[in-house]
PDB file of N, CA and C in Angstrom:
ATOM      1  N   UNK A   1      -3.659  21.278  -2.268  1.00  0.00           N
ATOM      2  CA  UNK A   1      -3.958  19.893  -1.947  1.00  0.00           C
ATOM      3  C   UNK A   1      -2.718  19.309  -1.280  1.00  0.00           C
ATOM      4  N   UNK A   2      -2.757  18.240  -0.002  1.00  0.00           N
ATOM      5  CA  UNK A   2      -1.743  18.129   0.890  1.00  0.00           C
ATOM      6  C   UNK A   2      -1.746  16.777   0.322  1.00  0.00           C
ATOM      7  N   UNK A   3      -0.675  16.306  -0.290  1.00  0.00           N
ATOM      8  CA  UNK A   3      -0.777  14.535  -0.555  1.00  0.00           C
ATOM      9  C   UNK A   3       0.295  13.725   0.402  1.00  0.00           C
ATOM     10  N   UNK A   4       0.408  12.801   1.088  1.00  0.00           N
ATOM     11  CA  UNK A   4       1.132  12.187   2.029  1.00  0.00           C
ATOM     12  C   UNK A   4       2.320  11.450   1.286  1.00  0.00           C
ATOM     13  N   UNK A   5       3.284  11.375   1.504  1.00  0.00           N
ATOM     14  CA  UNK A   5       4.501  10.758   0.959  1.00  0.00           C
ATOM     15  C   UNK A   5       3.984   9.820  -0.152  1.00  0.00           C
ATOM     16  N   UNK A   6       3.130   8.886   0.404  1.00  0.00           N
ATOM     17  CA  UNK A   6       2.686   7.480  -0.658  1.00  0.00           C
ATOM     18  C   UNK A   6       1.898   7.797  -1.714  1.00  0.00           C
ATOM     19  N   UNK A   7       0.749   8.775  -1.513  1.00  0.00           N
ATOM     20  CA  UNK A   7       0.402   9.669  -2.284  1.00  0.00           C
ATOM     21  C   UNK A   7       1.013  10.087  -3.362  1.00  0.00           C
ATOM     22  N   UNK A   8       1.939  10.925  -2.792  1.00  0.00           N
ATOM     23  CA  UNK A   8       2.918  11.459  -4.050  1.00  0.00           C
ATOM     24  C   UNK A   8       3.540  10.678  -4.680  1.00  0.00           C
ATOM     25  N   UNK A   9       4.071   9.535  -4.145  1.00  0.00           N
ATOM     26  CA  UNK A   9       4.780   8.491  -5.409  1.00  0.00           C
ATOM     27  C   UNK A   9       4.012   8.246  -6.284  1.00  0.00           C
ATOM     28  N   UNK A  10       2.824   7.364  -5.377  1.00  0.00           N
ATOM     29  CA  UNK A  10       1.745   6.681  -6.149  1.00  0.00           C
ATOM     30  C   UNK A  10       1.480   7.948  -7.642  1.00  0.00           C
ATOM     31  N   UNK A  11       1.098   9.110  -7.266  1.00  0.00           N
ATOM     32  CA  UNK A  11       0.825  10.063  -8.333  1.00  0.00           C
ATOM     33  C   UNK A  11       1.540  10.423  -9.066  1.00  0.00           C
ATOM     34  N   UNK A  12       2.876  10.517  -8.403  1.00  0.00           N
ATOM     35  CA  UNK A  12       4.237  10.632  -9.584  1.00  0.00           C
ATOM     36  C   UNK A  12       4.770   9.326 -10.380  1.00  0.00           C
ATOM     37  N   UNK A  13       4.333   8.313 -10.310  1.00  0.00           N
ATOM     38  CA  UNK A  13       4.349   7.378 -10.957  1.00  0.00           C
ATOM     39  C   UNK A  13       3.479   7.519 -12.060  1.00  0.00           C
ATOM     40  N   UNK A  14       2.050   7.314 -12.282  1.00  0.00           N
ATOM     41  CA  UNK A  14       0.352   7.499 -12.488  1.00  0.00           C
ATOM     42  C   UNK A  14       1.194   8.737 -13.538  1.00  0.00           C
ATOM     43  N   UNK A  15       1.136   9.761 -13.368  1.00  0.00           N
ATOM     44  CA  UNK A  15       1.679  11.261 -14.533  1.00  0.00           C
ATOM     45  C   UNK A  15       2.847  10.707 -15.208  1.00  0.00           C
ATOM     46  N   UNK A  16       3.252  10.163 -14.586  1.00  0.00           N
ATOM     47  CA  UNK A  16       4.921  10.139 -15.521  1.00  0.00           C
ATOM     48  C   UNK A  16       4.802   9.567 -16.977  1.00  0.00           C
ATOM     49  N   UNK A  17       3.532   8.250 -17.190  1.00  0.00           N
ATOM     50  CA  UNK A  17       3.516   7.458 -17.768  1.00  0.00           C
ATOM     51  C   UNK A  17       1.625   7.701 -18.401  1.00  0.00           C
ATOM     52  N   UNK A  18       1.413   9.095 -18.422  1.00  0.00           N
ATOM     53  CA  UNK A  18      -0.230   8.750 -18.999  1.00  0.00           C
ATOM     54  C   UNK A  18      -1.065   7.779 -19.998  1.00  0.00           C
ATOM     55  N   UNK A  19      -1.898   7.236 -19.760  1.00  0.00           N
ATOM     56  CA  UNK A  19      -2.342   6.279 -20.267  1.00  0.00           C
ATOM     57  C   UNK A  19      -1.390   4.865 -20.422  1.00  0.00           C
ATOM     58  N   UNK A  20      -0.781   4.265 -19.963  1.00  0.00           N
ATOM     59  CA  UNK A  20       0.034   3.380 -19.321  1.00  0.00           C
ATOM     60  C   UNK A  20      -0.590   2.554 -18.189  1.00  0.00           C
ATOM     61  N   UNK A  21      -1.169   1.461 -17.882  1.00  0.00           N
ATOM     62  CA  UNK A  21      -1.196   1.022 -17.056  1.00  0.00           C
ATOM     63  C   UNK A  21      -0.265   0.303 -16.093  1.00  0.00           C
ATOM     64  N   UNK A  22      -0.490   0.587 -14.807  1.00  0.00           N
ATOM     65  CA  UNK A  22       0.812   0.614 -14.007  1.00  0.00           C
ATOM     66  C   UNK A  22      -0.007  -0.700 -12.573  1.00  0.00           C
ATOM     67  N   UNK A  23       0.635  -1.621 -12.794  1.00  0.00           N
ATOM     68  CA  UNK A  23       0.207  -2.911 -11.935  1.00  0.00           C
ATOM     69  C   UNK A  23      -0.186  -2.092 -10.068  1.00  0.00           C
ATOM     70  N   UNK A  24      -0.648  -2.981  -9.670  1.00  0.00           N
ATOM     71  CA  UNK A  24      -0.598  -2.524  -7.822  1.00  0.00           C
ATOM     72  C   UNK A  24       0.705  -3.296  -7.814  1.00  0.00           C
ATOM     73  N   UNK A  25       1.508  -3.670  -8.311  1.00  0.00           N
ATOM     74  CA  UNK A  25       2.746  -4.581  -7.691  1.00  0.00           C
ATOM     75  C   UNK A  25       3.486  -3.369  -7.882  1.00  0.00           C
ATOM     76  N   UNK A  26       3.485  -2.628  -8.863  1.00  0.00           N
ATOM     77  CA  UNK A  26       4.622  -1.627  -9.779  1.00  0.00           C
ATOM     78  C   UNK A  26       4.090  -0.022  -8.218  1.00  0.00           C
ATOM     79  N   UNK A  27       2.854   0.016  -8.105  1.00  0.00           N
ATOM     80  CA  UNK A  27       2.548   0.985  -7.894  1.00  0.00           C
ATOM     81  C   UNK A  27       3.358   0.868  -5.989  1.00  0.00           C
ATOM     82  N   UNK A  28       3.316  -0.265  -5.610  1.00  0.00           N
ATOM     83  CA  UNK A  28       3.832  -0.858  -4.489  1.00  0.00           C
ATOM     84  C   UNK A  28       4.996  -0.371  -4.061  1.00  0.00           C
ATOM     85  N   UNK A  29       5.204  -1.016  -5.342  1.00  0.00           N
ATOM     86  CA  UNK A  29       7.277  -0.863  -5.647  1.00  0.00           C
ATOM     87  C   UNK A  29       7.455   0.961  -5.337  1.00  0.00           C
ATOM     88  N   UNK A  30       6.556   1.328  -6.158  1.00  0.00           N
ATOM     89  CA  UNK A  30       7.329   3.086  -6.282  1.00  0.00           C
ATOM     90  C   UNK A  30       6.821   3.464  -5.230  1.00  0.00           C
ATOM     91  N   UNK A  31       5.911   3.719  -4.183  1.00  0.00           N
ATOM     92  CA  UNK A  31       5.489   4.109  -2.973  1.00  0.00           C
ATOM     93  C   UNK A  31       6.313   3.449  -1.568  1.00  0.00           C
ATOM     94  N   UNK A  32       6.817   2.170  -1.596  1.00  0.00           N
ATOM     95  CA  UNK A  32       7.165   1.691  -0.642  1.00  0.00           C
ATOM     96  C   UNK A  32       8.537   1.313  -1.038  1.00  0.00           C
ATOM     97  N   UNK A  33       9.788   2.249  -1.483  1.00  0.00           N
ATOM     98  CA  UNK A  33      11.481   1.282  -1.890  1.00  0.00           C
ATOM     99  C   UNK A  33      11.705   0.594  -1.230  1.00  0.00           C
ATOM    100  N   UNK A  34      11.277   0.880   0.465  1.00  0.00           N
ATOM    101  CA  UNK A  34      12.258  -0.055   0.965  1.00  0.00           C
ATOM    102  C   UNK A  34      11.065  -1.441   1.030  1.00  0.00           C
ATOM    103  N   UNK A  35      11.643  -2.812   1.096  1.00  0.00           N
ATOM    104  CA  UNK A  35      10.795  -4.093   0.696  1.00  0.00           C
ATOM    105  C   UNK A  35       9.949  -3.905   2.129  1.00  0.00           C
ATOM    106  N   UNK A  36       8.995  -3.405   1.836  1.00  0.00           N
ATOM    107  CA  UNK A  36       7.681  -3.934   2.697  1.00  0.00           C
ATOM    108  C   UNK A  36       6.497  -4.680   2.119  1.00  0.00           C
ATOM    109  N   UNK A  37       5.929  -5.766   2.916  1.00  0.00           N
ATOM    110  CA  UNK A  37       4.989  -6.503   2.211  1.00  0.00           C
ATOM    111  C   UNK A  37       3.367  -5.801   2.676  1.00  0.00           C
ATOM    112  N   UNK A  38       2.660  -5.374   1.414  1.00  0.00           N
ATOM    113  CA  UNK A  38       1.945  -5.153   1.707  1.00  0.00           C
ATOM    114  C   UNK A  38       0.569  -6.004   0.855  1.00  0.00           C
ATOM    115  N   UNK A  39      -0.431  -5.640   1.134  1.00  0.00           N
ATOM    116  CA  UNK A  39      -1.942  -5.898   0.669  1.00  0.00           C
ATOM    117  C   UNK A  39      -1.796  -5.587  -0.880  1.00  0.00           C
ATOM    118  N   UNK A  40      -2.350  -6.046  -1.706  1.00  0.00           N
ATOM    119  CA  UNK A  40      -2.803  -4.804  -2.930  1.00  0.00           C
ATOM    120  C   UNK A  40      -3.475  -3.941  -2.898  1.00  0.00           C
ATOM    121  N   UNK A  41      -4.561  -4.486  -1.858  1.00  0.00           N
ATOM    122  CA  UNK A  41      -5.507  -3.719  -1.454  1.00  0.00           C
ATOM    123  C   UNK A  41      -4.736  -1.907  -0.591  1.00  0.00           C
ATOM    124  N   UNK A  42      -4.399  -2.345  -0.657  1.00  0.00           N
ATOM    125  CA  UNK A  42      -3.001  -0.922   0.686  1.00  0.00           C
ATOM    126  C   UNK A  42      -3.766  -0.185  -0.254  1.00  0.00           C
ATOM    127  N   UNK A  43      -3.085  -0.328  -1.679  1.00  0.00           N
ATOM    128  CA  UNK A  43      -3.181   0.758  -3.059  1.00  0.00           C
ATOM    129  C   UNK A  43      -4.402   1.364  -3.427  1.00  0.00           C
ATOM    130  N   UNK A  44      -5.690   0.366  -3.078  1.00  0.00           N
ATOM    131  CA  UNK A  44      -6.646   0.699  -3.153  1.00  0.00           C
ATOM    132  C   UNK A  44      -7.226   1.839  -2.602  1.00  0.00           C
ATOM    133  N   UNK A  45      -6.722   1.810  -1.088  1.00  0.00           N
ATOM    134  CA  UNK A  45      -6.925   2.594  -0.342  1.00  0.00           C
ATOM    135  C   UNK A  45      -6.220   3.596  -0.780  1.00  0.00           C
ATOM    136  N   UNK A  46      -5.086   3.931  -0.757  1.00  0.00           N
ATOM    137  CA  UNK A  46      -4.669   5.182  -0.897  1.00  0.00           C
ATOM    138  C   UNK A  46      -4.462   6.161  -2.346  1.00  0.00           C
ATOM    139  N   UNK A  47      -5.567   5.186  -3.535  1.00  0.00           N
ATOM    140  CA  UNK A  47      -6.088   5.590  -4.638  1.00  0.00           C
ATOM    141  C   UNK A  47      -7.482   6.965  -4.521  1.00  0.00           C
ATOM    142  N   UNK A  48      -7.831   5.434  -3.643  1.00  0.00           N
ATOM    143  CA  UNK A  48      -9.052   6.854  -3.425  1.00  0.00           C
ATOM    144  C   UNK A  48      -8.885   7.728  -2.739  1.00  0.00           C
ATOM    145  N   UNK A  49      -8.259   7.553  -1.308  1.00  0.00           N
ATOM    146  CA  UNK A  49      -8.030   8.746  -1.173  1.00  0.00           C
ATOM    147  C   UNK A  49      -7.422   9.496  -1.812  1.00  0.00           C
ATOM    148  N   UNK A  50      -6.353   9.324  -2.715  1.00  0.00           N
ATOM    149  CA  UNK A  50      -5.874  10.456  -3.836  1.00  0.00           C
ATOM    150  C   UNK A  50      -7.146  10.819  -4.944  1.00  0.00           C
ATOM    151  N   UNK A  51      -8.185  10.399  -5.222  1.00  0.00           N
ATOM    152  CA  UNK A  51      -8.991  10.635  -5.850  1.00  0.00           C
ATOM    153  C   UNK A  51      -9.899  11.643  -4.942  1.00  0.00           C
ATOM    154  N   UNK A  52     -10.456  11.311  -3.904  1.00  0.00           N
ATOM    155  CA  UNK A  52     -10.849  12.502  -2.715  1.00  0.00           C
ATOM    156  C   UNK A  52      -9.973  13.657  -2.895  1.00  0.00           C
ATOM    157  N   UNK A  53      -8.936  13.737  -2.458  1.00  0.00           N
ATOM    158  CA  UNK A  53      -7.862  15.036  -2.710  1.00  0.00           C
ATOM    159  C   UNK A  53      -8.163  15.928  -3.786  1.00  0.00           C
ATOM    160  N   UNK A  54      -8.362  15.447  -4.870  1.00  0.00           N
ATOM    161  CA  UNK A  54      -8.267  15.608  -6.329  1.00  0.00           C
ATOM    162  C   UNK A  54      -9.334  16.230  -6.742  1.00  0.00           C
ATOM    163  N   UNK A  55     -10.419  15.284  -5.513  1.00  0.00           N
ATOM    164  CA  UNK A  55     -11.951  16.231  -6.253  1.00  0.00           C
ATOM    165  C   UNK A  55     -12.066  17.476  -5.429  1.00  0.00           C
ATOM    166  N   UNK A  56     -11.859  17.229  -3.893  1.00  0.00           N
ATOM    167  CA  UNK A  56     -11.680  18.684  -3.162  1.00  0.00           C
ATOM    168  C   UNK A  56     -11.359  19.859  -3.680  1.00  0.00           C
ATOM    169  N   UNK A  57      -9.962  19.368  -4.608  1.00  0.00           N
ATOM    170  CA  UNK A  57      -8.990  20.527  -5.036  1.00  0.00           C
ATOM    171  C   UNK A  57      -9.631  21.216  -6.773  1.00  0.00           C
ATOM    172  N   UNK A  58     -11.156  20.562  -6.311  1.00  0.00           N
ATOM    173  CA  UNK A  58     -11.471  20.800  -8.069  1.00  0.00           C
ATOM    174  C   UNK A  58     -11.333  20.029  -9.358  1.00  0.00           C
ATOM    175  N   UNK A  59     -10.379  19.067  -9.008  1.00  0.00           N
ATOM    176  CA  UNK A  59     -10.010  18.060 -10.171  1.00  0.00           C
ATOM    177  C   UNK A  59     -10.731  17.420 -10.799  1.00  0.00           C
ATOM    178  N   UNK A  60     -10.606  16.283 -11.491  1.00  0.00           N
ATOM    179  CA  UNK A  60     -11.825  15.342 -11.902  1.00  0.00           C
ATOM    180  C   UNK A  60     -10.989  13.815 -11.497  1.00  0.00           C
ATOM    181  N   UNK A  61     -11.786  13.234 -10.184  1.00  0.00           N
ATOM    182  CA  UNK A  61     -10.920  11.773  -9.657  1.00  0.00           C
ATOM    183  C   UNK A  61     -11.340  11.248 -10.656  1.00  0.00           C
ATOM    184  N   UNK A  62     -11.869  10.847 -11.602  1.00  0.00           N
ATOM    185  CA  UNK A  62     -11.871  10.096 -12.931  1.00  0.00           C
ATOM    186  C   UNK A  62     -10.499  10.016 -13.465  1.00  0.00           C
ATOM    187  N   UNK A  63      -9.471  10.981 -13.495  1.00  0.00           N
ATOM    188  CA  UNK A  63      -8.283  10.631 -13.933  1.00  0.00           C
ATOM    189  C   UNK A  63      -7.890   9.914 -13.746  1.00  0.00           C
ATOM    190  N   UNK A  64      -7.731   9.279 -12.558  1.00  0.00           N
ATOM    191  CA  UNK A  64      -7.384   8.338 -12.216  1.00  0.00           C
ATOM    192  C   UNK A  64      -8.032   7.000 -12.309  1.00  0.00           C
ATOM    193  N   UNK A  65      -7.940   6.030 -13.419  1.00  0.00           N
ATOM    194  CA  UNK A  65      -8.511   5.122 -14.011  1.00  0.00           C
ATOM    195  C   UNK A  65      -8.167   3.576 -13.164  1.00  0.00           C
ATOM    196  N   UNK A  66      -9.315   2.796 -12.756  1.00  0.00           N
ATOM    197  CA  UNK A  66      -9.186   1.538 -12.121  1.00  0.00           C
ATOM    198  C   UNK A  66      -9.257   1.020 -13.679  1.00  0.00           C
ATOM    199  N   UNK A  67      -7.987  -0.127 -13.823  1.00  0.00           N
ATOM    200  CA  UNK A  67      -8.237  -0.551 -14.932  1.00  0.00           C
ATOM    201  C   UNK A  67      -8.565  -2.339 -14.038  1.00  0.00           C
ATOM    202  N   UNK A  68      -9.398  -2.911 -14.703  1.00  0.00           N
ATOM    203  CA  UNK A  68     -10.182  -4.032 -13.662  1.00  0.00           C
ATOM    204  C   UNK A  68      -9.097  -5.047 -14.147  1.00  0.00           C
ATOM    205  N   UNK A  69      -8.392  -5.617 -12.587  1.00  0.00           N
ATOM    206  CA  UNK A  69      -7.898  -6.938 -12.721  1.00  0.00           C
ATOM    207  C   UNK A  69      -6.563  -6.357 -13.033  1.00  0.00           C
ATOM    208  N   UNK A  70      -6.202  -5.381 -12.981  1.00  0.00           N
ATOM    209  CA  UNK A  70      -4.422  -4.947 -13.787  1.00  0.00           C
ATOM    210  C   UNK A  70      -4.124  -4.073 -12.178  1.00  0.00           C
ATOM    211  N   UNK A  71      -4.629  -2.984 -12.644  1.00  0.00           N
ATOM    212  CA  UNK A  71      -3.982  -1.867 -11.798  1.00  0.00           C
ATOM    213  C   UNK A  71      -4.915  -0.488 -12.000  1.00  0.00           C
ATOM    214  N   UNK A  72      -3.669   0.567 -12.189  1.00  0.00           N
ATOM    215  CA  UNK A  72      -4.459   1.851 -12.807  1.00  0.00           C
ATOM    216  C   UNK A  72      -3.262   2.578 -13.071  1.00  0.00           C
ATOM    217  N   UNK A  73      -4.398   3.872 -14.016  1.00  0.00           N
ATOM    218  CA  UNK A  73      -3.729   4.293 -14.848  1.00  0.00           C
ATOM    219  C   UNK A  73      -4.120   5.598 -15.019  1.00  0.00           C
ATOM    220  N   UNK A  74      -3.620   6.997 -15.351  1.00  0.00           N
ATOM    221  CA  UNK A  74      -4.140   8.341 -15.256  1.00  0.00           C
ATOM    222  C   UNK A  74      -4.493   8.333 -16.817  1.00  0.00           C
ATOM    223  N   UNK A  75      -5.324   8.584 -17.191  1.00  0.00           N
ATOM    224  CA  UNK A  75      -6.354   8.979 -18.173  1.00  0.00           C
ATOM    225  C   UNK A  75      -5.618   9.811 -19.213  1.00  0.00           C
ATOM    226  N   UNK A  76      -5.737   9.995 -20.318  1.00  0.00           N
ATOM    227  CA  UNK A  76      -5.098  10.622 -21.391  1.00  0.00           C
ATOM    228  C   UNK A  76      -5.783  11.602 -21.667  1.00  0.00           C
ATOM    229  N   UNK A  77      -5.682  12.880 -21.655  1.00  0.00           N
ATOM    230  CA  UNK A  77      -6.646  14.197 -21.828  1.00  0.00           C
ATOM    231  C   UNK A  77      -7.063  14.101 -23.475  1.00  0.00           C
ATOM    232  N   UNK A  78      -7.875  14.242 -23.743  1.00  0.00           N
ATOM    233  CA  UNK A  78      -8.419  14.084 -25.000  1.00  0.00           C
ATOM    234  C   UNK A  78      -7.693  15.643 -25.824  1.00  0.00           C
ATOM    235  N   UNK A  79      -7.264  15.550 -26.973  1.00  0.00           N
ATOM    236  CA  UNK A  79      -6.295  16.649 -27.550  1.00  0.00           C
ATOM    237  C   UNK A  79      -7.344  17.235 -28.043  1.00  0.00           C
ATOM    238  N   UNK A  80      -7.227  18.985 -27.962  1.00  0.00           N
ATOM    239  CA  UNK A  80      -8.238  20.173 -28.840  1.00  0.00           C
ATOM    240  C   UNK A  80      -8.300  19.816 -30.173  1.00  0.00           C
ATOM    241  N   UNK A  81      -9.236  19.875 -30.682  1.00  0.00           N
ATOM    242  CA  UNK A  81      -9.551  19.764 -32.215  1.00  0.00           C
ATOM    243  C   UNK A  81      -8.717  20.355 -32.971  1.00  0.00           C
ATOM    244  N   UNK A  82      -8.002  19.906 -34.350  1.00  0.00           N
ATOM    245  CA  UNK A  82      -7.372  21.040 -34.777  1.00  0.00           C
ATOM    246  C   UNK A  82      -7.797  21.546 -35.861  1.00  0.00           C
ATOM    247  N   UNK A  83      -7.519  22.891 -35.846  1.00  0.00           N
ATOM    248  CA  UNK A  83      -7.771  23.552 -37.172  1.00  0.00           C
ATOM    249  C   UNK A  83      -7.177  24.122 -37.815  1.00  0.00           C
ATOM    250  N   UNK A  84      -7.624  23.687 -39.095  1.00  0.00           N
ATOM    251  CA  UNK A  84      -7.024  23.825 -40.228  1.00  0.00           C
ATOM    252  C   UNK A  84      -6.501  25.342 -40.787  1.00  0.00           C
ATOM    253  N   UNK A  85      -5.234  25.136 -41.279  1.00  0.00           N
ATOM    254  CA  UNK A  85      -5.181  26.839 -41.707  1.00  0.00           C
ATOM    255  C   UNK A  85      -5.503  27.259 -43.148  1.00  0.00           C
TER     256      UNK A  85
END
């Protein structure tokens, strides 16, 4: 899977912090250092397309969680059952 510079922040931000919600202001900040003003919407866009990428490559774009009115956030893998010894 080929992710574009903004991409990769945006996603290396999103993993670093699972289940964390991470603002479009925050997600801004880590994709763009140097001060450019952008849309929130920018993020939008280049969510889904990281979610496209993701499903191509087999993934599940569900990881990547729109949390409504905040931002988003990569999904917390649900832990294997454990058993008992």
């Amino acid at each position: 899977m080929r992710l574009t510079v903004t991409e990769f922040r945006i996603l290396s931000v999103l993993v670093a912090a699972p289940g964390v919600v991470k603002s479009r202001e925050a997600l801004i900040a880590a994709a763009y250092p140097e001060e450019t003003y952008l849309s929130d919407r920018a993020i939008d866009c280049h969510v889904k397309r990281l979610r496209r990428k993701i499903a191509e490559a087999g993934g599940d774009p569900g990881a990547v969680e729109t949390v409504y009115g905040i931002g988003y956030r990569v999904r917390v893998a649900a832990e294997p059952p454990r058993v008992p010894n």
